[in-house]
Structure formats: structure tokens, C-alpha cells
C-alpha atoms as a PDB file:
ATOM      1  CA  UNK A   1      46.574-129.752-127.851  1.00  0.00           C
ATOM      2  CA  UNK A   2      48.377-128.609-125.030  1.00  0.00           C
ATOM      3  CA  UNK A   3      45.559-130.370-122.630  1.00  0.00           C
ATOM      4  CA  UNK A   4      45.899-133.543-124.446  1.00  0.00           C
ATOM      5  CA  UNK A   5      49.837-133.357-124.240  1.00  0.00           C
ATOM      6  CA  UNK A   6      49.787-132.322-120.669  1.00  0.00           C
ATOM      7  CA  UNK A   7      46.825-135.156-119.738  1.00  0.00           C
ATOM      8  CA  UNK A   8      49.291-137.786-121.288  1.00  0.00           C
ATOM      9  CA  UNK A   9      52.813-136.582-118.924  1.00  0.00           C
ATOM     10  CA  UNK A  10      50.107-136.978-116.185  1.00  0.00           C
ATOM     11  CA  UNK A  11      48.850-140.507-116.888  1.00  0.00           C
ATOM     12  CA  UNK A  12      52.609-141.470-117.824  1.00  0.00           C
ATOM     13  CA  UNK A  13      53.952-140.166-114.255  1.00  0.00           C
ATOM     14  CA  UNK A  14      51.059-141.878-112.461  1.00  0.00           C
ATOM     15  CA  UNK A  15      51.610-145.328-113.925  1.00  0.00           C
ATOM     16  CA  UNK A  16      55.451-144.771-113.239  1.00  0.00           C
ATOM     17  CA  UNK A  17      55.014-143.541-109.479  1.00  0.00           C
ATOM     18  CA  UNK A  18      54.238-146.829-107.794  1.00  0.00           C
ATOM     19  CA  UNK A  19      57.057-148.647-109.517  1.00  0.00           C
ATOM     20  CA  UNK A  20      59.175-145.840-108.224  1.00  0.00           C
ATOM     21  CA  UNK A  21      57.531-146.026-104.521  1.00  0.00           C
ATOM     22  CA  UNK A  22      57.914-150.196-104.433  1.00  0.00           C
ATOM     23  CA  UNK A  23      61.766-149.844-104.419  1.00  0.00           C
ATOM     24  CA  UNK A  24      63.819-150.701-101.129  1.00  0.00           C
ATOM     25  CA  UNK A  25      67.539-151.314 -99.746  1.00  0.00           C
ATOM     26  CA  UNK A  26      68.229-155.145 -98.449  1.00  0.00           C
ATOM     27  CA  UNK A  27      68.335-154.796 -94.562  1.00  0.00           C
ATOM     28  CA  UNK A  28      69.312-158.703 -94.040  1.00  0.00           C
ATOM     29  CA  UNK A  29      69.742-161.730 -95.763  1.00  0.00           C
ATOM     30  CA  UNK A  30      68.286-165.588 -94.213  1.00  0.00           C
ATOM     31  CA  UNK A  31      68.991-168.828 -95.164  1.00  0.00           C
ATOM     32  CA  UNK A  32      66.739-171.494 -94.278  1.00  0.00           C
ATOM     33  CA  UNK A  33      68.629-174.248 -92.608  1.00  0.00           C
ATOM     34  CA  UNK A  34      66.681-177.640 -91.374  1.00  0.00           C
ATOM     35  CA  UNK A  35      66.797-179.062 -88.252  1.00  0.00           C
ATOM     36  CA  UNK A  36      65.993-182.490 -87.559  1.00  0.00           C
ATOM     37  CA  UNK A  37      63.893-183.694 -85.000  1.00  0.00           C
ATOM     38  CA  UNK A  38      65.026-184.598 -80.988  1.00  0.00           C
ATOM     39  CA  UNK A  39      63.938-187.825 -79.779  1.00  0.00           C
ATOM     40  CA  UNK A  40      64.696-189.214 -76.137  1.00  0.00           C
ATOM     41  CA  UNK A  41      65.288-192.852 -75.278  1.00  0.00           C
ATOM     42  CA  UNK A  42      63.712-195.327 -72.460  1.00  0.00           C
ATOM     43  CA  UNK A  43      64.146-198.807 -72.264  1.00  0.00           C
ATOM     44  CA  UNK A  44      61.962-201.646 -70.154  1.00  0.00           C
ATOM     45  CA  UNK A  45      63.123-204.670 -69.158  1.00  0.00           C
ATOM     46  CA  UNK A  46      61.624-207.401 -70.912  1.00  0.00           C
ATOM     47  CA  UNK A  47      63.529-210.515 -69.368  1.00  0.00           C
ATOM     48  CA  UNK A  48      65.930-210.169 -65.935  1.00  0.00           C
ATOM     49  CA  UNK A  49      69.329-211.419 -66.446  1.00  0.00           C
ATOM     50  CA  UNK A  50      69.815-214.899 -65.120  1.00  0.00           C
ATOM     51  CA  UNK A  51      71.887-218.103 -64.903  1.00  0.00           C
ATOM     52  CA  UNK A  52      70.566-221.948 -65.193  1.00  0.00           C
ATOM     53  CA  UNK A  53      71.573-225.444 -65.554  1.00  0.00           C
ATOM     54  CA  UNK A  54      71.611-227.305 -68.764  1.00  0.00           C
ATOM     55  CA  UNK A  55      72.674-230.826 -70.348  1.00  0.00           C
ATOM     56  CA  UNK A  56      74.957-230.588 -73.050  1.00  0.00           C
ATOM     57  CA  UNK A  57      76.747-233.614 -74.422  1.00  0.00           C
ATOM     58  CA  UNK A  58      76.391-235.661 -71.493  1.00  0.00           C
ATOM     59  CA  UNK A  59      77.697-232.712 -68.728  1.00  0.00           C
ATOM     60  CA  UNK A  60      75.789-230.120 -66.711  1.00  0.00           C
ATOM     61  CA  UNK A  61      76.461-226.519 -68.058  1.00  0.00           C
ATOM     62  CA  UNK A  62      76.186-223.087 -66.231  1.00  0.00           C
ATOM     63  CA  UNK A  63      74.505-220.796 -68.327  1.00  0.00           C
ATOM     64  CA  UNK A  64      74.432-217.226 -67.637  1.00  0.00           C
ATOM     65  CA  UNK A  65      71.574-215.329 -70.278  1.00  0.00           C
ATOM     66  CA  UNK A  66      71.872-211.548 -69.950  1.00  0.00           C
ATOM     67  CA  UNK A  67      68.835-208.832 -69.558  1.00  0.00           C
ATOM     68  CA  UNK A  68      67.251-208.100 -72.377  1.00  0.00           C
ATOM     69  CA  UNK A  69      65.759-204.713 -72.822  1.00  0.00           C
ATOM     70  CA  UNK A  70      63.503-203.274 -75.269  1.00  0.00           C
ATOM     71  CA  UNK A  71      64.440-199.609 -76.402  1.00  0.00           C
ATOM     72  CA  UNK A  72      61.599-197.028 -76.913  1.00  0.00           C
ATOM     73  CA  UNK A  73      61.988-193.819 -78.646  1.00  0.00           C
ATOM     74  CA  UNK A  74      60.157-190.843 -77.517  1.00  0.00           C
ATOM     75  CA  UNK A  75      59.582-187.835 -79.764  1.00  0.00           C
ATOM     76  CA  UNK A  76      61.222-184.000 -78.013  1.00  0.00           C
ATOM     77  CA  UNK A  77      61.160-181.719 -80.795  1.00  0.00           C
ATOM     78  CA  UNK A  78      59.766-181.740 -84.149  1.00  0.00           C
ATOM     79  CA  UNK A  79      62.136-181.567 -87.395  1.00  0.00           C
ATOM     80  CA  UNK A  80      61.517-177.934 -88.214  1.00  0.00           C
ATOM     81  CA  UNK A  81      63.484-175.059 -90.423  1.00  0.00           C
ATOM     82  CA  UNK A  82      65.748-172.470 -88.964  1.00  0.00           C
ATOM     83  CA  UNK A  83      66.174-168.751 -90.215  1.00  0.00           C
ATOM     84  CA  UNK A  84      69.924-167.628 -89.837  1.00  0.00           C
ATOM     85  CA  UNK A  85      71.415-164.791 -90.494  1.00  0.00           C
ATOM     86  CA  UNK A  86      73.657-165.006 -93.716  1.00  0.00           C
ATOM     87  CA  UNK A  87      75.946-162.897 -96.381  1.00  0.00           C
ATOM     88  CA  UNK A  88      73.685-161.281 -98.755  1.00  0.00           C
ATOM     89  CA  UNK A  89      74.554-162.869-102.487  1.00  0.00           C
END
């Protein structure tokens, strides 16, 4: 009896150790914060600025047309997420 009794406090402690073994202290806290993704702009000139003459309602006109530009967007960075350091809840 007292091998049975004393095989069973054995088991029970061995099934209880590693639950004992798997506890910690917090060190840090992290909150994951996004950050969006860099991009760069170029731009190409499509058309030169310039001036002409036109008719309009019988008279010549001076017409000035501006530049026009076309805008391209150039990916930097990738949107990614951020670990910082935060206040443990």
C-alpha cells in the first residue's frame, strides 16, 4: 500500500513539474504599430509651355498654354509593421 501511495505522489509531482517550470516574469511589452509605405515622385514633361495665335470673334488672340507634366510615383519603402516599446497592460 505504501508503494502504491508513494507511486501516485510521484506521478502527481511529475505531471505538476512542467507547469511549474513553464512560468516566467514579463521582461517587455510591444505594440505593433503600422507604417505605411514611402513613395518618391518624378515628373516628365509631356508638352513644353508655349504661346500661339488664334481667331476669336473676328480678332487675333495671344494664347499662352502652360507645360504640362505627367507625375510618376516611385515605390521607397514597403508598408510594413513596427515593434515599439510600450506600458505593459
Amino acid at each position: 500500500m505504501k508503494k502504491v501511495l508513494a507511486g501516485a505522489i510521484l506521478a502527481v509531482t511529475a505531471m505538476a513539474a512542467p507547469a511549474f517550470a513553464w512560468e516566467g516574469q514579463v521582461v517587455a511589452c510591444y505594440d505593433k504599430v503600422w507604417v505605411p509605405a514611402k513613395y518618391s515622385y518624378t515628373k516628365t514633361l509631356v508638352m513644353a509651355s508655349h504661346t500661339e495665335w488664334e481667331h476669336q470673334n473676328g480678332q487675333m488672340v495671344k494664347m499662352h498654354y502652360p507645360a504640362v507634366y505627367k507625375q510618376m510615383k516611385h515605390l521607397e519603402t514597403a508598408g510594413h509593421y513596427l515593434a515599439v516599446k510600450a506600458p505593459c497592460k
